[in-house]
N, C-alpha and C. Protein backbone atom coordinates (compact mmCIF):
# COMPACT_ATOMS: atom_id res chain seq x y z
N UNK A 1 0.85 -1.17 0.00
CA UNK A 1 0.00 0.00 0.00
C UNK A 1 0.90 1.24 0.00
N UNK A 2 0.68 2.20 -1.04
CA UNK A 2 1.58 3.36 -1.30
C UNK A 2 1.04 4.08 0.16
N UNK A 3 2.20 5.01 0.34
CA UNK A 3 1.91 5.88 2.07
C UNK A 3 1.64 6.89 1.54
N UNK A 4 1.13 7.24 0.48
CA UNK A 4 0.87 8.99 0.02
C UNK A 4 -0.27 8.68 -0.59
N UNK A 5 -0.90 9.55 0.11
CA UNK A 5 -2.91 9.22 -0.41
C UNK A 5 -3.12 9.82 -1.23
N UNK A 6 -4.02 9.76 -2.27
CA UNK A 6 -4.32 10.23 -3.56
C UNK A 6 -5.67 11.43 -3.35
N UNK A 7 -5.87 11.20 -2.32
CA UNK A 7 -7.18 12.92 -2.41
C UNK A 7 -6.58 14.10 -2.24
N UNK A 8 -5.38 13.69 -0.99
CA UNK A 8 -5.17 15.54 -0.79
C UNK A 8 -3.82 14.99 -0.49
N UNK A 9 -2.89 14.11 -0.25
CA UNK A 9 -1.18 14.23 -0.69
C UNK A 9 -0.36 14.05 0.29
N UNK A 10 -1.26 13.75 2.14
CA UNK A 10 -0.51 13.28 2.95
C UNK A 10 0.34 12.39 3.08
N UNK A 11 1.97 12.97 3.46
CA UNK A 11 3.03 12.01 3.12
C UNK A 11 3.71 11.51 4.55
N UNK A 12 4.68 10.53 4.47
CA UNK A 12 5.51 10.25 5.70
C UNK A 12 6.09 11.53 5.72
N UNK A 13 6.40 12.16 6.94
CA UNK A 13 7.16 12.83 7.99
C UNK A 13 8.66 12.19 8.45
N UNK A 14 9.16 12.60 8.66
CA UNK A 14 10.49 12.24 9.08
C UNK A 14 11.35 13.21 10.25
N UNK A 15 12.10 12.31 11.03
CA UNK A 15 12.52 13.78 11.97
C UNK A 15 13.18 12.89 12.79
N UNK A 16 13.77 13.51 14.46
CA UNK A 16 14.64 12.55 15.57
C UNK A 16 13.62 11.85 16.43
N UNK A 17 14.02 10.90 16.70
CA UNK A 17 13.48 9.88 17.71
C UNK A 17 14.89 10.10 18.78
N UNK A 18 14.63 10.66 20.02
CA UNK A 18 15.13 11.22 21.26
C UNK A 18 14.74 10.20 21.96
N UNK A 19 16.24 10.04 22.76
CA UNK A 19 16.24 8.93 23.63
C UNK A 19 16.29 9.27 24.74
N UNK A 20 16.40 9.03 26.33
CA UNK A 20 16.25 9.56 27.70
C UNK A 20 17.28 10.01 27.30
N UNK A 21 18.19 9.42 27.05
CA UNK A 21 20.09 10.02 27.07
C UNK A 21 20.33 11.39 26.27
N UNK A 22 19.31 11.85 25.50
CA UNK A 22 19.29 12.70 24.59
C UNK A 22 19.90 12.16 23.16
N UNK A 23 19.98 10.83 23.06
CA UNK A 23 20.56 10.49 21.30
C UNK A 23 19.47 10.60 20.46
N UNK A 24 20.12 10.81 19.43
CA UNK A 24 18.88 11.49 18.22
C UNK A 24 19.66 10.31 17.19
N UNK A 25 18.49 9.37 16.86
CA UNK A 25 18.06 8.63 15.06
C UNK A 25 17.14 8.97 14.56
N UNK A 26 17.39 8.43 13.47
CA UNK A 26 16.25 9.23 12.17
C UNK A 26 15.34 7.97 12.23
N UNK A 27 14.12 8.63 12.03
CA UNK A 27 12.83 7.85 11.65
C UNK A 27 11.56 8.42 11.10
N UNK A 28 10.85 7.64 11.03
CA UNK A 28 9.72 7.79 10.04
C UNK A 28 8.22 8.20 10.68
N UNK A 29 7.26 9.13 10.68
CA UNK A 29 6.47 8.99 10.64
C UNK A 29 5.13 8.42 10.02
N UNK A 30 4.83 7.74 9.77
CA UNK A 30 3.44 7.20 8.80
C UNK A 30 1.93 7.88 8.87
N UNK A 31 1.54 7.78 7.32
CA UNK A 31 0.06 8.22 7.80
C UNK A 31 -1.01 7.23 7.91
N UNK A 32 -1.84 6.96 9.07
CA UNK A 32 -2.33 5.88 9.45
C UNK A 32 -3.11 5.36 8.08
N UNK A 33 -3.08 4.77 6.79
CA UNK A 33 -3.38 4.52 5.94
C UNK A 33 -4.53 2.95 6.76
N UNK A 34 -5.80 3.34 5.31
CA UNK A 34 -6.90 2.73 5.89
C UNK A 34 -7.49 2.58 3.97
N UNK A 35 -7.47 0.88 3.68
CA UNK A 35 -8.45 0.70 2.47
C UNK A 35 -9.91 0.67 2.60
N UNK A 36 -10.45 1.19 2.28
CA UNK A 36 -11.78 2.07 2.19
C UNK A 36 -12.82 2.21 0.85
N UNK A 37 -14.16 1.68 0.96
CA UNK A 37 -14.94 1.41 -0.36
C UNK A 37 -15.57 2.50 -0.05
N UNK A 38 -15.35 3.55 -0.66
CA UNK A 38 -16.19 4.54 -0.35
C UNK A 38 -17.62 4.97 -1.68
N UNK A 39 -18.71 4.93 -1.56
CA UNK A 39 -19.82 4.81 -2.64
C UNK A 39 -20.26 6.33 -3.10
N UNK A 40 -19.86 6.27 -4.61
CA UNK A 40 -20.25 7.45 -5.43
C UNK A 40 -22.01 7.06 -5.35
N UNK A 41 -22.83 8.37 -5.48
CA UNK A 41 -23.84 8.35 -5.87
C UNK A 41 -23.78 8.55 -7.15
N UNK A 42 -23.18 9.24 -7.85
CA UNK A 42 -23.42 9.89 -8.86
C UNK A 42 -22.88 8.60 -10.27
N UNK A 43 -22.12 8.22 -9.34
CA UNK A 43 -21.98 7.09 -10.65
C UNK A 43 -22.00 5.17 -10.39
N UNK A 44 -22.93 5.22 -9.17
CA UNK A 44 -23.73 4.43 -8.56
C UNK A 44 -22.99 2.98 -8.18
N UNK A 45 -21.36 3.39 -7.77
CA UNK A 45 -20.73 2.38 -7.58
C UNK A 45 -19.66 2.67 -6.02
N UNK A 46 -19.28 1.68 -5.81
CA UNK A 46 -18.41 1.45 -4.68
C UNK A 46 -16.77 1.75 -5.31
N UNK A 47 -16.10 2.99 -4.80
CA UNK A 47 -14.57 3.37 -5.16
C UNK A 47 -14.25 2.37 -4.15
N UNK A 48 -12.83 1.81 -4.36
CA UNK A 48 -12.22 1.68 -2.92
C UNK A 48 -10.98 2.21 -3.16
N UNK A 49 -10.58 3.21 -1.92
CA UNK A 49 -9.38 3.98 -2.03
C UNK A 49 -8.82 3.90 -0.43
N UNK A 50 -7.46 3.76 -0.94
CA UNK A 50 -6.02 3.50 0.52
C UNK A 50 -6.00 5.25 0.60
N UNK A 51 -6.46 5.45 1.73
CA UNK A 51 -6.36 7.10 2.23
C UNK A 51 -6.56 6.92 4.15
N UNK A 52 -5.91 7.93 4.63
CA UNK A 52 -5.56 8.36 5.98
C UNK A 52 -6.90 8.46 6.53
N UNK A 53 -6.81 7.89 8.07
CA UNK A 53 -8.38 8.34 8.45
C UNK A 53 -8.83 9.77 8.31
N UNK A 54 -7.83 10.87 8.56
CA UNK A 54 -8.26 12.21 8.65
C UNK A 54 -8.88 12.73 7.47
N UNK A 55 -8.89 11.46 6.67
CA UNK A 55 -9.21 11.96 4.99
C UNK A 55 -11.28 11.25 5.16
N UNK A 56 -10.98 10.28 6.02
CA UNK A 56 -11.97 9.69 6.27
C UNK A 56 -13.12 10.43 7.02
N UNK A 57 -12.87 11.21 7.59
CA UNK A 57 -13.52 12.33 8.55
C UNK A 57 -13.61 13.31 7.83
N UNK A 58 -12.79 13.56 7.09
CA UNK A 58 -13.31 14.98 5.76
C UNK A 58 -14.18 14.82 4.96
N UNK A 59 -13.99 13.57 4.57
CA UNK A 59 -15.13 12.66 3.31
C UNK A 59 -16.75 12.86 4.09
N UNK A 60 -16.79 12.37 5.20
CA UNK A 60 -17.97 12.47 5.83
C UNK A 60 -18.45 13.89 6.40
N UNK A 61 -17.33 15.11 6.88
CA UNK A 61 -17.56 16.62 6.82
C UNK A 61 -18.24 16.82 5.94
N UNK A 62 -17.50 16.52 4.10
CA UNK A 62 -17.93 17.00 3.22
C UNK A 62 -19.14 16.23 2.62
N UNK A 63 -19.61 15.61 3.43
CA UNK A 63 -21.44 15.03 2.67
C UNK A 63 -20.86 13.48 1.72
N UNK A 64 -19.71 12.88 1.56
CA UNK A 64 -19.89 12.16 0.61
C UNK A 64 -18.56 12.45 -0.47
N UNK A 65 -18.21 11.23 -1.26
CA UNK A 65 -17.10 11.37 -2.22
C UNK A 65 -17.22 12.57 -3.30
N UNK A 66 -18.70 12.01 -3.72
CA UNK A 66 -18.82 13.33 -4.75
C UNK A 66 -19.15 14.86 -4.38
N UNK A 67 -19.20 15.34 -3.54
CA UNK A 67 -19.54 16.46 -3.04
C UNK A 67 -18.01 16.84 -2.80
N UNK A 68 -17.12 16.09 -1.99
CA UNK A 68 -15.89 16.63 -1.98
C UNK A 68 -14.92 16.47 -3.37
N UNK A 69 -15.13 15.54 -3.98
CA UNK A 69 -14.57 16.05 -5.32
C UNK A 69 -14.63 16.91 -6.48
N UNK A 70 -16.25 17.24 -6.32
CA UNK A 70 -16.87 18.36 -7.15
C UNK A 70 -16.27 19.69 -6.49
N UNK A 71 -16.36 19.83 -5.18
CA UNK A 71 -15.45 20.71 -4.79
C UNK A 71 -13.78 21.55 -4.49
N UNK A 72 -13.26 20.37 -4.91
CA UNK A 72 -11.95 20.17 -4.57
C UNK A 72 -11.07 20.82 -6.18
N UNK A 73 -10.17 21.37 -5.75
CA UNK A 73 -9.38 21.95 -6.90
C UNK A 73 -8.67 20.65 -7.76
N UNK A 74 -8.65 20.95 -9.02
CA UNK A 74 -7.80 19.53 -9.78
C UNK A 74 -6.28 19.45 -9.58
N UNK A 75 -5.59 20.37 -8.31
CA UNK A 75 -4.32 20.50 -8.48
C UNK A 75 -3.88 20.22 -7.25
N UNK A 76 -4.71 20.06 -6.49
CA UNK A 76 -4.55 19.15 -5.42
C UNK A 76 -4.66 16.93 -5.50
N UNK A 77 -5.16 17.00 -6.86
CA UNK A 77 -5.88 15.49 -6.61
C UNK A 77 -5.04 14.63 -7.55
N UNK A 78 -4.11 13.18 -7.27
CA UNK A 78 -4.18 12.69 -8.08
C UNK A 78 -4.45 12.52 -9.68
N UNK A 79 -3.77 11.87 -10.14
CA UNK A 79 -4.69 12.25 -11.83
C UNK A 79 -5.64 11.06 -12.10
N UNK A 80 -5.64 9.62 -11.05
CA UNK A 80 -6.55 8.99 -10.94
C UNK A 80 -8.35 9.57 -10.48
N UNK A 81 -7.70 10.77 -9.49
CA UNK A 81 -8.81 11.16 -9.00
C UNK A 81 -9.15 12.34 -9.75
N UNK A 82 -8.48 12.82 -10.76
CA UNK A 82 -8.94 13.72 -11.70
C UNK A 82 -10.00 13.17 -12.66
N UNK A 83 -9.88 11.76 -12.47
CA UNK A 83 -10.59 11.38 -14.09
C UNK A 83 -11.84 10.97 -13.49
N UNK A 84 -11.79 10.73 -11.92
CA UNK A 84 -13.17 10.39 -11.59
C UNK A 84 -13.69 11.75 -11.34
N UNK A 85 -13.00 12.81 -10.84
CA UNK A 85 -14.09 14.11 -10.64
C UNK A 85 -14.34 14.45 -11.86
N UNK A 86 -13.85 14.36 -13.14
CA UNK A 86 -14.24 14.05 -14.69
C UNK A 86 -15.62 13.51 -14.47
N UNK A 87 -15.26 12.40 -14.53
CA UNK A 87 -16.62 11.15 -14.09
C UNK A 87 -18.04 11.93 -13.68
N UNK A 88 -17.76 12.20 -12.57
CA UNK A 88 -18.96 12.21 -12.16
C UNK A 88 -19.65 14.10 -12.14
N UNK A 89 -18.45 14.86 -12.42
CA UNK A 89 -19.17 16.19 -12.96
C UNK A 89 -20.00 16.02 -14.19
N UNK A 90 -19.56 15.07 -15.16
CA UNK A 90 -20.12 14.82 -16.22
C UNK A 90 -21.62 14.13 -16.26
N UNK A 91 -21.47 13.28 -15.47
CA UNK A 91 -22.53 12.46 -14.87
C UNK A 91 -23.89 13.31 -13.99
N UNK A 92 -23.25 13.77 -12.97
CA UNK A 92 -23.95 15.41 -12.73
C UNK A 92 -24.66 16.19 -13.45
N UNK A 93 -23.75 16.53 -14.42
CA UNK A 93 -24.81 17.62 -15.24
C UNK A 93 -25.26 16.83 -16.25
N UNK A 94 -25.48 15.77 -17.02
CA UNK A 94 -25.92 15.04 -17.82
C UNK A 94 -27.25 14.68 -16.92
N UNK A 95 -27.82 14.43 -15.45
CA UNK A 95 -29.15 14.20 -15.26
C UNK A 95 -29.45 15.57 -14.61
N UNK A 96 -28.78 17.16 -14.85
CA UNK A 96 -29.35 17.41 -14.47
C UNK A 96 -30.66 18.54 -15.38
């Protein structure tokens, strides 16, 4: 599972891990990555996407996949997730 999520670009962190003694190694932070079927209305299917819970709590802020992708700038997103906010703007205004 790639550690850099494809909605908005959260990556590993890196920095010292401090010991009582005060020694400093390098290590990694991770972003708690979570595979996830998340369901378009608009194009009446189940995505499943590897994204961070905090992405998971935005998704549900924002009403739903398609509401936050219709909203979301194309220069923030993946180009996987470009072709679905493609998708389903199209889909959108075609019933409406």
């Amino acid at each position: 599972m790639a550690r850099k999520h494809v909605l908005g670009g959260k990556a590993p962190q890196s920095g010292n891990k401090v010991s009582h003694s005060n020694r400093k190694s390098r290590r990694k932070w991770l972003p708690n990555m979570q595979r996830k079927a998340v369901y378009s209305i608009a194009l009446d299917r189940n995505i499943r996407l590897s994204m961070p819970t905090c992405m998971i709590r935005t998704l549900d802020f924002a009403g739903g996949l398609d509401n936050f992708l219709l909203g979301e700038s194309t220069e923030n997103l993946s180009r996987a997730m470009r072709r679905l906010q493609t998708l389903i703007r199209e889909r959108v205004e075609a019933s409406s």
